[in-house]
N, C-alpha and C. Protein backbone atom coordinates (compact mmCIF):
# COMPACT_ATOMS: atom_id res chain seq x y z
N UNK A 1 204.81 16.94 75.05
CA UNK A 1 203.44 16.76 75.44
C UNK A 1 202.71 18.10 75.28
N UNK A 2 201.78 18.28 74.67
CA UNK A 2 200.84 19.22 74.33
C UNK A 2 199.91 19.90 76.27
N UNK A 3 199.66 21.17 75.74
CA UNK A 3 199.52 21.86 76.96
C UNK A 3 198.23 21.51 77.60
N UNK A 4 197.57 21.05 76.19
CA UNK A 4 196.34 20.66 76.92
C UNK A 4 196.23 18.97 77.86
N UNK A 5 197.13 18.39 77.33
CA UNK A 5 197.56 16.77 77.97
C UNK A 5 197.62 17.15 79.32
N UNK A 6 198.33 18.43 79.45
CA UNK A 6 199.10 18.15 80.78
C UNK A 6 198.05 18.88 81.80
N UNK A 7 197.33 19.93 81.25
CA UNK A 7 195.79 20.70 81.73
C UNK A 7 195.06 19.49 82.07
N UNK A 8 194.82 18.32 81.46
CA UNK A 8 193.95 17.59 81.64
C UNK A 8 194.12 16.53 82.96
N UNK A 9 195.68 16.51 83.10
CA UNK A 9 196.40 15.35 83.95
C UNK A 9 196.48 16.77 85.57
N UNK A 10 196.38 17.60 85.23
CA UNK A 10 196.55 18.69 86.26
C UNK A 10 194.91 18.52 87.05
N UNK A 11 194.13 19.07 86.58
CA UNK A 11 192.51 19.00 86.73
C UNK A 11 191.95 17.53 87.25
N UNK A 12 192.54 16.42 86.93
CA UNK A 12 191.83 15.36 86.99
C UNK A 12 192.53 15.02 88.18
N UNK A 13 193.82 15.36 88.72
CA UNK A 13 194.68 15.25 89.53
C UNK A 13 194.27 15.91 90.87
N UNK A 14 193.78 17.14 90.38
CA UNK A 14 193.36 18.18 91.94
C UNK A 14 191.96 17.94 92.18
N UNK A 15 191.05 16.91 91.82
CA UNK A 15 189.98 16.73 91.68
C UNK A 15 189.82 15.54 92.62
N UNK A 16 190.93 14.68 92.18
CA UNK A 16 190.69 13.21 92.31
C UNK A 16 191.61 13.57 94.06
N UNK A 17 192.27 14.22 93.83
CA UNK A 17 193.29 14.80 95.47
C UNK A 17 191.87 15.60 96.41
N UNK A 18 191.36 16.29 95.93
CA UNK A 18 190.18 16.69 96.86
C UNK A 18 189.42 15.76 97.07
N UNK A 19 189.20 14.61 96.14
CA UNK A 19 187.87 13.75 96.85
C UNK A 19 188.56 13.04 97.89
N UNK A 20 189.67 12.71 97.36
CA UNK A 20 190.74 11.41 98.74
C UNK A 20 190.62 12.10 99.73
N UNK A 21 191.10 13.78 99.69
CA UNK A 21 191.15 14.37 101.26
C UNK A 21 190.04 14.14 101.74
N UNK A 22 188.66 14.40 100.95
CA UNK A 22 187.56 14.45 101.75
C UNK A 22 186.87 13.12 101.92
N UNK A 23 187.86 12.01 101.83
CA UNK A 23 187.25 10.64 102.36
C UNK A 23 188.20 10.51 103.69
N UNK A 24 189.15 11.16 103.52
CA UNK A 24 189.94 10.58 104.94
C UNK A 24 189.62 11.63 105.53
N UNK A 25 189.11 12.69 105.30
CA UNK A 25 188.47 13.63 106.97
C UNK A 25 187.59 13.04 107.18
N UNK A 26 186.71 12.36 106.43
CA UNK A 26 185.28 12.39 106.54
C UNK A 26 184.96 10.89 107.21
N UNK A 27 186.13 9.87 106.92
CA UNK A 27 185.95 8.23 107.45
C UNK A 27 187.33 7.67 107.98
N UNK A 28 187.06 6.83 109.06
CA UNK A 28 188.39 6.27 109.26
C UNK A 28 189.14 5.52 108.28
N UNK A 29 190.88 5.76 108.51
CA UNK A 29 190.90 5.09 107.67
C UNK A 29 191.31 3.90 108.23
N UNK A 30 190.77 2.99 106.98
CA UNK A 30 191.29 1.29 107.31
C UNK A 30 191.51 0.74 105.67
N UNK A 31 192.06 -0.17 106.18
CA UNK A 31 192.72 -1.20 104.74
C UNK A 31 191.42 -1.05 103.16
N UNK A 32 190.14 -0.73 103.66
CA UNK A 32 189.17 -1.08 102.52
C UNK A 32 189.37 0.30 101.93
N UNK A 33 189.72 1.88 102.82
CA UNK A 33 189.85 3.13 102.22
C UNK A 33 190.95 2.98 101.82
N UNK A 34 192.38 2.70 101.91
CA UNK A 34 193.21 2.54 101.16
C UNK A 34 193.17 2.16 100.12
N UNK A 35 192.65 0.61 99.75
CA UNK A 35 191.96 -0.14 98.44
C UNK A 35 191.02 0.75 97.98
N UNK A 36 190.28 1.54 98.25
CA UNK A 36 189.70 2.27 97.39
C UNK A 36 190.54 3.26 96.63
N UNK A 37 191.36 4.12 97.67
CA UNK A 37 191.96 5.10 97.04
C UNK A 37 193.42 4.22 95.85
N UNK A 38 193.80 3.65 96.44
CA UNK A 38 194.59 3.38 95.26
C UNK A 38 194.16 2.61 94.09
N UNK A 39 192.50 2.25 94.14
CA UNK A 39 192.24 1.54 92.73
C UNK A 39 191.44 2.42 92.08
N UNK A 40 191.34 3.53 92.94
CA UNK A 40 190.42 4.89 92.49
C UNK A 40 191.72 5.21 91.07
N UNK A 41 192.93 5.68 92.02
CA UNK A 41 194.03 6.49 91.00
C UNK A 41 194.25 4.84 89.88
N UNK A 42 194.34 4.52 89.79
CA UNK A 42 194.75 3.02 88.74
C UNK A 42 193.67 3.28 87.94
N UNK A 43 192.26 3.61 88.20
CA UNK A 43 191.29 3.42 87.03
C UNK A 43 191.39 4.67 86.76
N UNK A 44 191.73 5.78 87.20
CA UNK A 44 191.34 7.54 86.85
C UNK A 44 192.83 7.35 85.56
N UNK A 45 193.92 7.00 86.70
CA UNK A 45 195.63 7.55 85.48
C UNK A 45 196.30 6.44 85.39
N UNK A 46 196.16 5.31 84.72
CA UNK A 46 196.59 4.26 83.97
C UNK A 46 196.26 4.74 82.93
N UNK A 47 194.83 4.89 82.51
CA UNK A 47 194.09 4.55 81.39
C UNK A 47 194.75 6.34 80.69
N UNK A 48 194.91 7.21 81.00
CA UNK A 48 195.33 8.41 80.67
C UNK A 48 196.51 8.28 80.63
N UNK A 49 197.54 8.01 81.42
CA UNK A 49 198.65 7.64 80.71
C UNK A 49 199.46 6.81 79.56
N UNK A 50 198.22 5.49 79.26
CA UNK A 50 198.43 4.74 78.68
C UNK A 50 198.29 5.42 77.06
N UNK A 51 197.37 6.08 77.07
CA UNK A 51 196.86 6.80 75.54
C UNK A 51 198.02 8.20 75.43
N UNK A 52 198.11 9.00 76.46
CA UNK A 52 198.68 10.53 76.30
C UNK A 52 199.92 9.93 76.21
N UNK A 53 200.65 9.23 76.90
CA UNK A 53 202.32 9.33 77.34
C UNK A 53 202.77 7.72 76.82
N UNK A 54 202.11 7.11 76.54
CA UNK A 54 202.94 5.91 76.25
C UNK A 54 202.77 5.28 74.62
N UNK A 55 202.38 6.61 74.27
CA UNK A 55 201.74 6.05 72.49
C UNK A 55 203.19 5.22 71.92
């Protein structure tokens, strides 16, 4: 995997990890913040894994 693949999966990773932290300081959590956060990561790194790592 090329250095920049993995720069890109790094960045989009500590980005997408700071917004989650700052929904669960910021709101309780309940079943609808969960469903968010895990269909957040499914639409951010499916679609990036599917093209970079699974050609």
């Amino acid at each position: 995997m090329k250095t920049s693949v993995i720069l890109r999966f790094v960045i989009l990773g500590l980005l997408w990890l700071g917004l989650v932290g700052y929904i669960l300081t910021h709101t309780p959590f309940t079943p609808y913040i969960a469903f968010v956060i895990v269909a957040s990561a499914i639409i951010i790194f499916v679609p990036m894994y599917k093209k970079y790592i699974k050609k």
